[in-house]
C-alpha atoms as a PDB file:
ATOM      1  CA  UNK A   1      13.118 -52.721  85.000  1.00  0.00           C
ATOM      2  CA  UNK A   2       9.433 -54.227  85.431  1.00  0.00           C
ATOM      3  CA  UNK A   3       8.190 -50.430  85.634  1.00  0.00           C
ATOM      4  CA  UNK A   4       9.748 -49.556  82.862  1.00  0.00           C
ATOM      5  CA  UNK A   5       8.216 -52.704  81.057  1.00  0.00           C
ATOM      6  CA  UNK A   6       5.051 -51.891  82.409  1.00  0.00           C
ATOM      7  CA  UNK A   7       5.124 -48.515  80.987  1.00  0.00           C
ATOM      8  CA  UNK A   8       6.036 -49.334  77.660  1.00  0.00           C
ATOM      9  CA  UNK A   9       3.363 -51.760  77.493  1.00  0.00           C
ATOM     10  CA  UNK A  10       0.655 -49.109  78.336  1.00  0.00           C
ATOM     11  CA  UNK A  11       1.868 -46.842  76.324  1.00  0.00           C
ATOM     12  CA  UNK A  12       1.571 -49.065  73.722  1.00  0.00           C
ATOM     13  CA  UNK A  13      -2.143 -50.282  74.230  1.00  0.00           C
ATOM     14  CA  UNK A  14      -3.086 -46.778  74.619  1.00  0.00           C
ATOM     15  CA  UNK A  15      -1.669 -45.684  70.596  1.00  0.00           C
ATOM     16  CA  UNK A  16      -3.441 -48.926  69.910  1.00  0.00           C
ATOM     17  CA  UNK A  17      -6.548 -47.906  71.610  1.00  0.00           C
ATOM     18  CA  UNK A  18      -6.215 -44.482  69.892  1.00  0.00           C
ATOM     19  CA  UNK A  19      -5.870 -45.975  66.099  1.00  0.00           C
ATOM     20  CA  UNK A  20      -8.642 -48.248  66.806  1.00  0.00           C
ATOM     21  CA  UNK A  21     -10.334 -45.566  67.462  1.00  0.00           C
ATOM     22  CA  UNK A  22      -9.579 -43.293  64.370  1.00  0.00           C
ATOM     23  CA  UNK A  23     -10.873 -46.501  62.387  1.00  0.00           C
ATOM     24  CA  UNK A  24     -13.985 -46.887  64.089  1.00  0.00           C
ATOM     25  CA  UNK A  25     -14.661 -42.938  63.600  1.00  0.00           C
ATOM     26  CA  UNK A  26     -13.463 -43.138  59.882  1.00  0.00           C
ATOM     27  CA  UNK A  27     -15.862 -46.213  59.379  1.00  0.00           C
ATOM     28  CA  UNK A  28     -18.462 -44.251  60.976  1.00  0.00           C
ATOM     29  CA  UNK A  29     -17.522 -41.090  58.703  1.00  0.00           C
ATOM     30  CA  UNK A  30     -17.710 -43.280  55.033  1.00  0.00           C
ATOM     31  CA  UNK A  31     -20.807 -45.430  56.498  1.00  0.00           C
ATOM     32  CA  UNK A  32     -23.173 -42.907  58.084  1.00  0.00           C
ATOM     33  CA  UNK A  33     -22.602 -39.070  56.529  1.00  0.00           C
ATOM     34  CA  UNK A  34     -21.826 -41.473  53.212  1.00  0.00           C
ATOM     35  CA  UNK A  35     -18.572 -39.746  52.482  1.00  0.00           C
ATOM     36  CA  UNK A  36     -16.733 -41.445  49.600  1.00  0.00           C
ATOM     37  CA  UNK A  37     -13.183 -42.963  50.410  1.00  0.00           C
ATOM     38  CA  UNK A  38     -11.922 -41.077  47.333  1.00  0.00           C
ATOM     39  CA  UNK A  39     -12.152 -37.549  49.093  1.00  0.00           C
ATOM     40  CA  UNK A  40     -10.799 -39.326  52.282  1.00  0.00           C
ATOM     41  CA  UNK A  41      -8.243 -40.350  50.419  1.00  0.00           C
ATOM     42  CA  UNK A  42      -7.632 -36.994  48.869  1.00  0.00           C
ATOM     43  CA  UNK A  43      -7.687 -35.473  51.975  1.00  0.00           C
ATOM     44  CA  UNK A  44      -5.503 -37.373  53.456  1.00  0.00           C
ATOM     45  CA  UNK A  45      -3.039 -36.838  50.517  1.00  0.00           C
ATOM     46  CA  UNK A  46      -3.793 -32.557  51.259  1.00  0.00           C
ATOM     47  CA  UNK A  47      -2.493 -33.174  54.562  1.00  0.00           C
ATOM     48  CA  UNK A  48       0.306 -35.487  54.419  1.00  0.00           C
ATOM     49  CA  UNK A  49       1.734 -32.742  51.576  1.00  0.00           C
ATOM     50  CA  UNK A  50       1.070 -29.371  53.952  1.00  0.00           C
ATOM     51  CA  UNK A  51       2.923 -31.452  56.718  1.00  0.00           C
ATOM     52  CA  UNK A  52       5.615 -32.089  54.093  1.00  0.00           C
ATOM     53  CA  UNK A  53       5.707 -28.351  53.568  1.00  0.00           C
ATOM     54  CA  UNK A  54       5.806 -27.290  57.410  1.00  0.00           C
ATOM     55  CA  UNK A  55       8.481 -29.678  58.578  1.00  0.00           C
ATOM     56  CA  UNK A  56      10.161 -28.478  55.577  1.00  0.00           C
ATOM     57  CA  UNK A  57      10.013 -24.977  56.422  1.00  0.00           C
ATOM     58  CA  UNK A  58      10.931 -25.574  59.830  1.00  0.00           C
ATOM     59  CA  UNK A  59      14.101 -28.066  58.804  1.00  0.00           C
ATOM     60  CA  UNK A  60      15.138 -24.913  56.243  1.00  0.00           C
ATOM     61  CA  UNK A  61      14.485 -22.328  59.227  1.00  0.00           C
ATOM     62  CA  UNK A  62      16.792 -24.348  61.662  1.00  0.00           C
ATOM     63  CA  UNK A  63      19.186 -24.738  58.957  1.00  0.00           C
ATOM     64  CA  UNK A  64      19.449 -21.078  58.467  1.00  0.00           C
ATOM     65  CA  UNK A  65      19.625 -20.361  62.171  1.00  0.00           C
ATOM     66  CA  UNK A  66      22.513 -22.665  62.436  1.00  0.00           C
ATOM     67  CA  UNK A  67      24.489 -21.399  59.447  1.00  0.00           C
ATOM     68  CA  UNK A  68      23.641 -18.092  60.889  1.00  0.00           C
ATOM     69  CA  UNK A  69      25.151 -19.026  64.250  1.00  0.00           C
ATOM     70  CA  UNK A  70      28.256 -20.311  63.090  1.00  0.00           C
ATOM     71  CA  UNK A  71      28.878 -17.234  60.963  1.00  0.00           C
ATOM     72  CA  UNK A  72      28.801 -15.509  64.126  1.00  0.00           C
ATOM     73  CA  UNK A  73      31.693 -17.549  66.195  1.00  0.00           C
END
């Protein structure tokens, strides 16, 4: 049970250690190369929406193979 604990725990700091560390580089990004949060933002938007279109595509694919699956039986 305590390894399991442990692990969790590490797991943990390390996706805090990584978001951390997407803020620092972000910070670095709008501070030093002067990049306005508004294209950041936008950017962010871009990819959020093709993500929304992948998973999407992938949910309707795996729909399809199902349906066609069951057609089969």
């Amino acid at each position: 049970m305590k390894a399991t604990a442990k692990k969790i725990i590490r797991q943990r700091s390390a996706w805090l250690a990584s978001m951390f560390g997407c803020a620092a580089f972000l910070l670095m990004a709008v501070k030093l190369y002067n990049v306005s949060l508004s294209s950041l933002a936008s950017n962010l938007v871009i990819v959020l929406f093709m993500l929304a279109v992948i998973v999407g595509a992938a949910a309707a694919l795996g729909w399809v193979i199902a349906r066609f699956r069951m057609r089969r039986k």
